[in-house]
C-alpha atoms as a PDB file:
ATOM      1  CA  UNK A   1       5.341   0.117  -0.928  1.00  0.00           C
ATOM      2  CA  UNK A   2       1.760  -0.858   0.205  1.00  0.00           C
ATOM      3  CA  UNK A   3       0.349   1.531   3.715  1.00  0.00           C
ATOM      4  CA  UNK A   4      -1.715  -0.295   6.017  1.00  0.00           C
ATOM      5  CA  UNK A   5      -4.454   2.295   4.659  1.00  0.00           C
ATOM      6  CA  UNK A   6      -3.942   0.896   1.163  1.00  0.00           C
ATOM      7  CA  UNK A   7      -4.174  -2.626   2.788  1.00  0.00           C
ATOM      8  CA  UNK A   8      -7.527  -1.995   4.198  1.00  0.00           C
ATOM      9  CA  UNK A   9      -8.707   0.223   1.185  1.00  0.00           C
ATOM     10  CA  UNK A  10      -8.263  -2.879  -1.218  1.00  0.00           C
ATOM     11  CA  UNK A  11      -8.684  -5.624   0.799  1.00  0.00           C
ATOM     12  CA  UNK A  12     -11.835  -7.450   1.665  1.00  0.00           C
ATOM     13  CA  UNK A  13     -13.928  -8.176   4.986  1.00  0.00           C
ATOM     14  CA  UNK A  14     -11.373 -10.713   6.586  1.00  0.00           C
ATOM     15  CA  UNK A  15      -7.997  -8.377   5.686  1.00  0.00           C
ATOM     16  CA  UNK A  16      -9.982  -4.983   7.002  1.00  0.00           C
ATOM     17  CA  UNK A  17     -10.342  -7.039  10.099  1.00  0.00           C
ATOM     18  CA  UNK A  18      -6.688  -8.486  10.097  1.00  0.00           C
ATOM     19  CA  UNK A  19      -5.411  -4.536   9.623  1.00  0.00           C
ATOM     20  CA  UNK A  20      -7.963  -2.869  12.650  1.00  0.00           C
ATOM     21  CA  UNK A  21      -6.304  -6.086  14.727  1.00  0.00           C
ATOM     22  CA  UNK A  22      -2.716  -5.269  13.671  1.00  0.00           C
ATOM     23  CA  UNK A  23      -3.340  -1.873  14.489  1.00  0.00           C
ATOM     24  CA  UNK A  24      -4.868  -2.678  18.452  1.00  0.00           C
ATOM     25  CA  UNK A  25      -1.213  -4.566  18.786  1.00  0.00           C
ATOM     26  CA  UNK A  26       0.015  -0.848  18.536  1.00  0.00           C
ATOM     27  CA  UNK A  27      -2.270   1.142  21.568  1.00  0.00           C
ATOM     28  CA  UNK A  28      -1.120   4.562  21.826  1.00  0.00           C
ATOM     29  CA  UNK A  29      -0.711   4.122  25.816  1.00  0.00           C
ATOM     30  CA  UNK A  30      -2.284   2.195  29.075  1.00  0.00           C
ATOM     31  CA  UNK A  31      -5.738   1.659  28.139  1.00  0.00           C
ATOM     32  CA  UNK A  32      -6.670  -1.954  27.768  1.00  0.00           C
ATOM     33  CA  UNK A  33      -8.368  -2.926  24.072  1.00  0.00           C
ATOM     34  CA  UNK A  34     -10.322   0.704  24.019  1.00  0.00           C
ATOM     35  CA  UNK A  35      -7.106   2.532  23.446  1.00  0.00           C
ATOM     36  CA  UNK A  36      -6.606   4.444  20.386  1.00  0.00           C
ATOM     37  CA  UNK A  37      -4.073   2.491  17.980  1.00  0.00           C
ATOM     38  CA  UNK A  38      -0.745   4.360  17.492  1.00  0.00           C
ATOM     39  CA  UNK A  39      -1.199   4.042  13.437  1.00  0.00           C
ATOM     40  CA  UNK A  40       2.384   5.330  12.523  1.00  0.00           C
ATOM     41  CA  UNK A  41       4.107   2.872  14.838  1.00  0.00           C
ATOM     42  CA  UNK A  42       1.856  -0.108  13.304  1.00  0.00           C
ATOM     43  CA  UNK A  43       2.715   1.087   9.818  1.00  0.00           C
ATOM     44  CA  UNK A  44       6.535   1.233  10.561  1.00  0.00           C
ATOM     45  CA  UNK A  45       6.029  -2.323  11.706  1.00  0.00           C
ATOM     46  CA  UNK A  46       4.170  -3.489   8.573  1.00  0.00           C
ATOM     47  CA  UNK A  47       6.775  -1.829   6.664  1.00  0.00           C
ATOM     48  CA  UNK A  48       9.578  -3.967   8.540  1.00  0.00           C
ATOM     49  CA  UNK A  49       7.473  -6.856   8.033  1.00  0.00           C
ATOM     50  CA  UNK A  50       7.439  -6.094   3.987  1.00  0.00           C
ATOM     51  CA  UNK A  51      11.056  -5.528   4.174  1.00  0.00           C
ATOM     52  CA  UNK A  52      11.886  -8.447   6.272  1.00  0.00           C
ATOM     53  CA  UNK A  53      10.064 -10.707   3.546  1.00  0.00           C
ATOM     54  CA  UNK A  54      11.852  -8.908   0.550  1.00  0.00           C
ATOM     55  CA  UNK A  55      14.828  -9.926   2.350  1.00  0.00           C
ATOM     56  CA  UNK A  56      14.172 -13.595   2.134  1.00  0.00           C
ATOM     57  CA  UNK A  57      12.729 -13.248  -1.702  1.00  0.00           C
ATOM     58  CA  UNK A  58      14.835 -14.411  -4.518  1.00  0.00           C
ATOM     59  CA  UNK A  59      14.386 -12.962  -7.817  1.00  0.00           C
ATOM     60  CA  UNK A  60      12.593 -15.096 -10.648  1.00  0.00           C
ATOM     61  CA  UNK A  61      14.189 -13.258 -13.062  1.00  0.00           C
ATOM     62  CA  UNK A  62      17.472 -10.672 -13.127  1.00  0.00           C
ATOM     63  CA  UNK A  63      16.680  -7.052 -12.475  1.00  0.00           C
ATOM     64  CA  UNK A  64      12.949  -8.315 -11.146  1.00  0.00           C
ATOM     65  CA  UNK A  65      12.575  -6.103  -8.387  1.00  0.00           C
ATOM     66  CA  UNK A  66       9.160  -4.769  -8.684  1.00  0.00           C
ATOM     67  CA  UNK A  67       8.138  -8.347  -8.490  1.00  0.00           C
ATOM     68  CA  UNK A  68       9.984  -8.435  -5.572  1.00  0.00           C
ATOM     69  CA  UNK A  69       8.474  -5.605  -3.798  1.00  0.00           C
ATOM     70  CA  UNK A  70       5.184  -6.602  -5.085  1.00  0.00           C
ATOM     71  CA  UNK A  71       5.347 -10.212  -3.971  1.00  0.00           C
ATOM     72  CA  UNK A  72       6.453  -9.127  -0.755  1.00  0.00           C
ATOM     73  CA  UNK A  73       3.564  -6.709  -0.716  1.00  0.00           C
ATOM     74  CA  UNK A  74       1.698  -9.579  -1.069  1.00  0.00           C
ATOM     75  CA  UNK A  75       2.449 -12.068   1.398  1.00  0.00           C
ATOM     76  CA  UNK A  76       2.523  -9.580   3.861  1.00  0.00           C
ATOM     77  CA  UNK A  77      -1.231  -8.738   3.653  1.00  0.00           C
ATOM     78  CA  UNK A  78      -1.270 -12.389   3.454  1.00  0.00           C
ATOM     79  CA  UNK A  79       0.102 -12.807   6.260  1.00  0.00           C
ATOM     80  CA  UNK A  80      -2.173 -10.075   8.671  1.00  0.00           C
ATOM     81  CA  UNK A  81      -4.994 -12.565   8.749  1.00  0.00           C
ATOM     82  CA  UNK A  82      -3.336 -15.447   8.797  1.00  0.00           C
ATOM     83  CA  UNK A  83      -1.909 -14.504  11.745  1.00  0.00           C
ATOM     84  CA  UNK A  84      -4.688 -12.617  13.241  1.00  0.00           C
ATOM     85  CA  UNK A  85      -5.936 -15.353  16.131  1.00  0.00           C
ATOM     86  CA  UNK A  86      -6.666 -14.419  19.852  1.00  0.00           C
ATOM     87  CA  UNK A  87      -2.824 -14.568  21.021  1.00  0.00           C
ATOM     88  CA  UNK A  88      -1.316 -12.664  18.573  1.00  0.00           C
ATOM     89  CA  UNK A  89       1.753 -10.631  18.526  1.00  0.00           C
ATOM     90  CA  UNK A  90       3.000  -8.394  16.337  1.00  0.00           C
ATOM     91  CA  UNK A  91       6.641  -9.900  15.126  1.00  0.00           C
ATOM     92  CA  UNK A  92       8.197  -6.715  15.838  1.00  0.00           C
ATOM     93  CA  UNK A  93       7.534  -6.309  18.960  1.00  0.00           C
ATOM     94  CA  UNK A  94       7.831  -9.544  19.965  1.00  0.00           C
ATOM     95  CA  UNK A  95      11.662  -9.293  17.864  1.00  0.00           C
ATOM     96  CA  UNK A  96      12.788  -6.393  20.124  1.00  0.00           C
ATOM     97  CA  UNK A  97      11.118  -7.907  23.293  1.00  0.00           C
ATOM     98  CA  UNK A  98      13.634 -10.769  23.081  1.00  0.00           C
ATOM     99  CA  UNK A  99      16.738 -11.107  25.261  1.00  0.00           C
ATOM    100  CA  UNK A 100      19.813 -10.331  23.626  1.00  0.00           C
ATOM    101  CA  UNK A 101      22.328 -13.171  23.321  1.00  0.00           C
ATOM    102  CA  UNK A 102      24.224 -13.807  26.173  1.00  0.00           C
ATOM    103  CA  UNK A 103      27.478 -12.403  27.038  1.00  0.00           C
END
């Protein structure tokens, strides 16, 4: 499965920029926007985020699931500057931020 390394590695200007921002959603403590990001939790959550979209894929053809991964792989680098605007979140932690269903 694609790292966020890998990400920024291959990708151009706009997806190096998308993966530093993905990783400042993920300081490693209190420190405002200088903080150090916490790279391993960031990765974990890009790797939820590629399994999360595998998840939804469906398989063009039987026993496709390279092109699984790989699409998924895809659309999730896609998806780091697409989403990268000023009030971003990161999906997973917004996910486990929610309230739990009522009792």
């Amino acid at each position: 499965m694609i790292a966020l390394h890998d990400a920024y590695e291959q990708g151009n200007d706009t997806v190096k920029a998308a993966v530093q921002a993905f990783g400042a959603l993920h300081p490693t403590g209190p420190g405002g926007p200088d903080a150090e990001p916490d790279w391993k939790l960031a990765e974990k959550h890009f790797t939820q985020v590629i399994e999360t979209i595998m998840g939804t894929a469906v398989p063009l053809s039987p026993g496709s699931r390279d092109g699984i991964v790989r699409r998924a792989e895809n659309a999730a680098v896609g998806f780091l500057p697409a989403a990268h605007t000023r009030h971003y979140r990161c999906p997973i932690c917004t996910e486990r931020q929610r309230p739990g269903p009522p009792l």
